[in-house]
C-alpha atoms as a PDB file:
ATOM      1  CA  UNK A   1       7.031  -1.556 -15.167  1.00  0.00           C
ATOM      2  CA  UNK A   2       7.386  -5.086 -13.813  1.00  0.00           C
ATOM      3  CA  UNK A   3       4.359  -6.302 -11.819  1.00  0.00           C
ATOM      4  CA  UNK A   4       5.144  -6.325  -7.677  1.00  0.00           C
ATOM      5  CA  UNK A   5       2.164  -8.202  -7.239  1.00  0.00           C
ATOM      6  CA  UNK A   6      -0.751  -9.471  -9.506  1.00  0.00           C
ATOM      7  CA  UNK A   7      -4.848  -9.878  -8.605  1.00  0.00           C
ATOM      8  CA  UNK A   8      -4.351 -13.853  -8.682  1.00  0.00           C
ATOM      9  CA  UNK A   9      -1.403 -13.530  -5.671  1.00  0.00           C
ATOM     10  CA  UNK A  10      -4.174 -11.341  -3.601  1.00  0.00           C
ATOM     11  CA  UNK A  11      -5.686 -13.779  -1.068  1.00  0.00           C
ATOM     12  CA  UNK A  12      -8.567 -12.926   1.102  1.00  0.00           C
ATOM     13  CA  UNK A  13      -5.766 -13.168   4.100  1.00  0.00           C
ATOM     14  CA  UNK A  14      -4.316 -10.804   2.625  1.00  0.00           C
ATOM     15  CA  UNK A  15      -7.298  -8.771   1.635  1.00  0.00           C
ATOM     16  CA  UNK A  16     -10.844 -10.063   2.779  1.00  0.00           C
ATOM     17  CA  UNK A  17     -12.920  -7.410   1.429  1.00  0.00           C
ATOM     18  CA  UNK A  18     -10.480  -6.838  -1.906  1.00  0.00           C
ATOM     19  CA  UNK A  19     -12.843  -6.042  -5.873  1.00  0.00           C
ATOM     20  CA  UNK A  20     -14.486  -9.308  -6.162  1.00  0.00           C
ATOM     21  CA  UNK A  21     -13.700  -8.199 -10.127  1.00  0.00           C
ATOM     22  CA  UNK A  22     -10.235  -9.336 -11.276  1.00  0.00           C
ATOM     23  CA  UNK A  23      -9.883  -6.505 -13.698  1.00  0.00           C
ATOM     24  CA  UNK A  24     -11.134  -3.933 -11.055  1.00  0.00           C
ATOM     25  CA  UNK A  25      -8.417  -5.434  -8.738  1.00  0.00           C
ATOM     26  CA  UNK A  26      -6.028  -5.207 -10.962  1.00  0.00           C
ATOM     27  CA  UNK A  27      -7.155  -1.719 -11.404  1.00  0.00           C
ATOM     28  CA  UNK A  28      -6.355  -0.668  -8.146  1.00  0.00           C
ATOM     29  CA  UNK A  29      -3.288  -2.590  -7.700  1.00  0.00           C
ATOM     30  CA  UNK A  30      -1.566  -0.837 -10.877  1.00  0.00           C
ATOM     31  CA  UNK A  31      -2.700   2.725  -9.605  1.00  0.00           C
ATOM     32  CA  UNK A  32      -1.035   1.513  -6.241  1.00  0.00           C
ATOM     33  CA  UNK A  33       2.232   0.460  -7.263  1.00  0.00           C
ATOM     34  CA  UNK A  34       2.650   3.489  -9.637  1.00  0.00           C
ATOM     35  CA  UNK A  35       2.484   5.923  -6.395  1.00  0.00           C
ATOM     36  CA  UNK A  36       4.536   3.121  -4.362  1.00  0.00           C
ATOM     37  CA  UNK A  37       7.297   2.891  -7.214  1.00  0.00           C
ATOM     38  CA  UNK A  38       7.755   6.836  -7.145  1.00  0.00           C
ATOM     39  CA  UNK A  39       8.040   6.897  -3.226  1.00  0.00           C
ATOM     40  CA  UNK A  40      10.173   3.546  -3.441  1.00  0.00           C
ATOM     41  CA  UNK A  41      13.858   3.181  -3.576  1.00  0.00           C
ATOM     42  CA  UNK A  42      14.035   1.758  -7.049  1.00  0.00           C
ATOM     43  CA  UNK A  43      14.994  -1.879  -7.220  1.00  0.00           C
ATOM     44  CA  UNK A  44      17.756  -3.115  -9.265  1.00  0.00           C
ATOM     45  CA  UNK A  45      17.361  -4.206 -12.272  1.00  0.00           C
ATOM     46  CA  UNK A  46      16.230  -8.316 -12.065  1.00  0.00           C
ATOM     47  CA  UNK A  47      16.057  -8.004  -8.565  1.00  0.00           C
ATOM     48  CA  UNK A  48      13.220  -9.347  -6.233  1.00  0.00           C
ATOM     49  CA  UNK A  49      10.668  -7.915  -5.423  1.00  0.00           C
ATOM     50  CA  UNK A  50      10.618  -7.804  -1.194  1.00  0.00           C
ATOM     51  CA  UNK A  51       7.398  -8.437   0.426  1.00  0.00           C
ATOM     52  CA  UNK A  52       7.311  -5.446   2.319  1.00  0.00           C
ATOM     53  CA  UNK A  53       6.748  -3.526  -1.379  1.00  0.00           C
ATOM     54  CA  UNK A  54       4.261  -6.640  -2.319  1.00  0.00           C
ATOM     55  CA  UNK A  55       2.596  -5.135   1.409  1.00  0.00           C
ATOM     56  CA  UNK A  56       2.796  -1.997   0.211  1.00  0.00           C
ATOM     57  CA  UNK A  57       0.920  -2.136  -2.891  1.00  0.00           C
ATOM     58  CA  UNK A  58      -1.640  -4.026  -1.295  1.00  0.00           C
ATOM     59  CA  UNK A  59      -2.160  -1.313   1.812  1.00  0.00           C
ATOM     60  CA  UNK A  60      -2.474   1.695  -0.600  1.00  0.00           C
ATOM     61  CA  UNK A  61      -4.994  -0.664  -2.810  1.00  0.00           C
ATOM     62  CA  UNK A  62      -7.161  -1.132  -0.129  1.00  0.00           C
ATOM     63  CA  UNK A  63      -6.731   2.550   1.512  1.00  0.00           C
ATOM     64  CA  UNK A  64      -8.171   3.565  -1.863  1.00  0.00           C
ATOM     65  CA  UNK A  65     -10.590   0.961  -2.595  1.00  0.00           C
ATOM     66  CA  UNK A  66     -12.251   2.204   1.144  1.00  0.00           C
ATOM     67  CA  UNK A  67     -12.018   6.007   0.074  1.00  0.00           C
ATOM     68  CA  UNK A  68     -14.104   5.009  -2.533  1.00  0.00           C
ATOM     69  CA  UNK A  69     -16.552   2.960  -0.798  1.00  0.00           C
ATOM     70  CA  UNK A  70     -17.322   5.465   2.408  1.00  0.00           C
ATOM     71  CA  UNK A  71     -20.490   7.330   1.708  1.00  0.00           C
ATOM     72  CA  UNK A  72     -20.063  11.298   3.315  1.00  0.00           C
ATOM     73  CA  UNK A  73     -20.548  10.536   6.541  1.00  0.00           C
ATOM     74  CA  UNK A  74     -17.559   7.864   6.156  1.00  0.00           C
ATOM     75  CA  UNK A  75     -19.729   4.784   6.959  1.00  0.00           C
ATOM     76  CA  UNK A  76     -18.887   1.796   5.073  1.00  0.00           C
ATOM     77  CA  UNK A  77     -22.030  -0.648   5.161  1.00  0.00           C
ATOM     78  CA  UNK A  78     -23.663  -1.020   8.343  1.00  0.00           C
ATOM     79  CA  UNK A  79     -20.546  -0.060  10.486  1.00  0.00           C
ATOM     80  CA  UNK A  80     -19.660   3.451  11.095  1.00  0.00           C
ATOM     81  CA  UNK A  81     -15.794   3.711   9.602  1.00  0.00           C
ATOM     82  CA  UNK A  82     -13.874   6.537   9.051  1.00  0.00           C
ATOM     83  CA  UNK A  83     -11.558   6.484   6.328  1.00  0.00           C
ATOM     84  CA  UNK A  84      -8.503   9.289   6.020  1.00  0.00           C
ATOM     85  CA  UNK A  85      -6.574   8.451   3.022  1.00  0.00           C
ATOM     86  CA  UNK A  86      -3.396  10.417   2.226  1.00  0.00           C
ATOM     87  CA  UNK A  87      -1.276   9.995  -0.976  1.00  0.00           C
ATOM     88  CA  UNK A  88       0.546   6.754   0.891  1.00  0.00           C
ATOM     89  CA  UNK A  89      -0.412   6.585   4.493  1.00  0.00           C
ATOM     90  CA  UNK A  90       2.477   5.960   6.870  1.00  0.00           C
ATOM     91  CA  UNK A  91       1.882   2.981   7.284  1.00  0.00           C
ATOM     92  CA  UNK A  92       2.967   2.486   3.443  1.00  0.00           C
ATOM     93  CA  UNK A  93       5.316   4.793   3.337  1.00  0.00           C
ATOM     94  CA  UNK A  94       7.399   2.330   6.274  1.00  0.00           C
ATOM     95  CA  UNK A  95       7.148  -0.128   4.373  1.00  0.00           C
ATOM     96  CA  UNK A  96       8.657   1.045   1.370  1.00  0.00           C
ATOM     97  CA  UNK A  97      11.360   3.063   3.355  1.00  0.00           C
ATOM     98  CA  UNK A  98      11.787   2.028   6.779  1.00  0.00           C
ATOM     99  CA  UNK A  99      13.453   4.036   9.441  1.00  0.00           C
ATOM    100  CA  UNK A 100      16.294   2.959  10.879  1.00  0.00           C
ATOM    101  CA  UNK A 101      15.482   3.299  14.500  1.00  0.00           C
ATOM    102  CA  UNK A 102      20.089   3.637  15.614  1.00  0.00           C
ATOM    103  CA  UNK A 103      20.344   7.355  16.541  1.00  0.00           C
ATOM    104  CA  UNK A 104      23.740   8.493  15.680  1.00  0.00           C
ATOM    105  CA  UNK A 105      25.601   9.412  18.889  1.00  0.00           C
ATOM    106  CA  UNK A 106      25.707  13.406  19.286  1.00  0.00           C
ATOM    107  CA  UNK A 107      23.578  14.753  16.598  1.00  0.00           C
ATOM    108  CA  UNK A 108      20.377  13.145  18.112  1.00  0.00           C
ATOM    109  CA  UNK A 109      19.072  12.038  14.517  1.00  0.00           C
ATOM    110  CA  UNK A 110      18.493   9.258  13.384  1.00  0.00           C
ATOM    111  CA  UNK A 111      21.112   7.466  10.363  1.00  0.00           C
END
């Protein structure tokens, strides 16, 4: 499995609040990308990466990292926060395999 994105490319833009551990991290970004890779379309081989999977990988990170960190009542420090956290979260799943929003005339669905 080829690395979408390592622990050193994870900026605090992209993640403020991301394992201050690199190993942990790194932890969480593997798990991420092994649930993002089977929901994927796969990427040829030596192909790039495209930042919406790099996105991706990061999203489901932190949706996990959060699960973890609510206590029962879903607070997460001193602000009430409610976490919901699905297998990949829709927001994920878009980004791996956006919709095309054209409707195909006369069947109503979308191609």
């Amino acid at each position: 499995m080829a690395t979408w994105i390592t622990a050193e490319e994870v900026t605090v833009d992209l993640w403020a609040d991301a394992p201050s551990t690199p190993a942990t991290l790194a932890l969480y970004l593997d798990a991420a990308q092994e649930q993002c890779e089977a929901y994927a379309p796969a990427l040829e081989d030596g192909a790039a990466v495209p930042a919406r999977y790099k996105l991706a990988v990061i999203a489901h990170a932190r949706d996990t990292w959060n699960a973890g960190r609510a206590d029962e009542a879903g607070d997460i420090g001193a602000e009430p926060f409610a976490v919901a956290v699905r297998p990949l979260s829709l927001h994920v799943r878009q980004l791996l395999r956006p919709r095309d929003p054209r409707v195909v005339f006369g069947t109503g669905t979308a191609t």
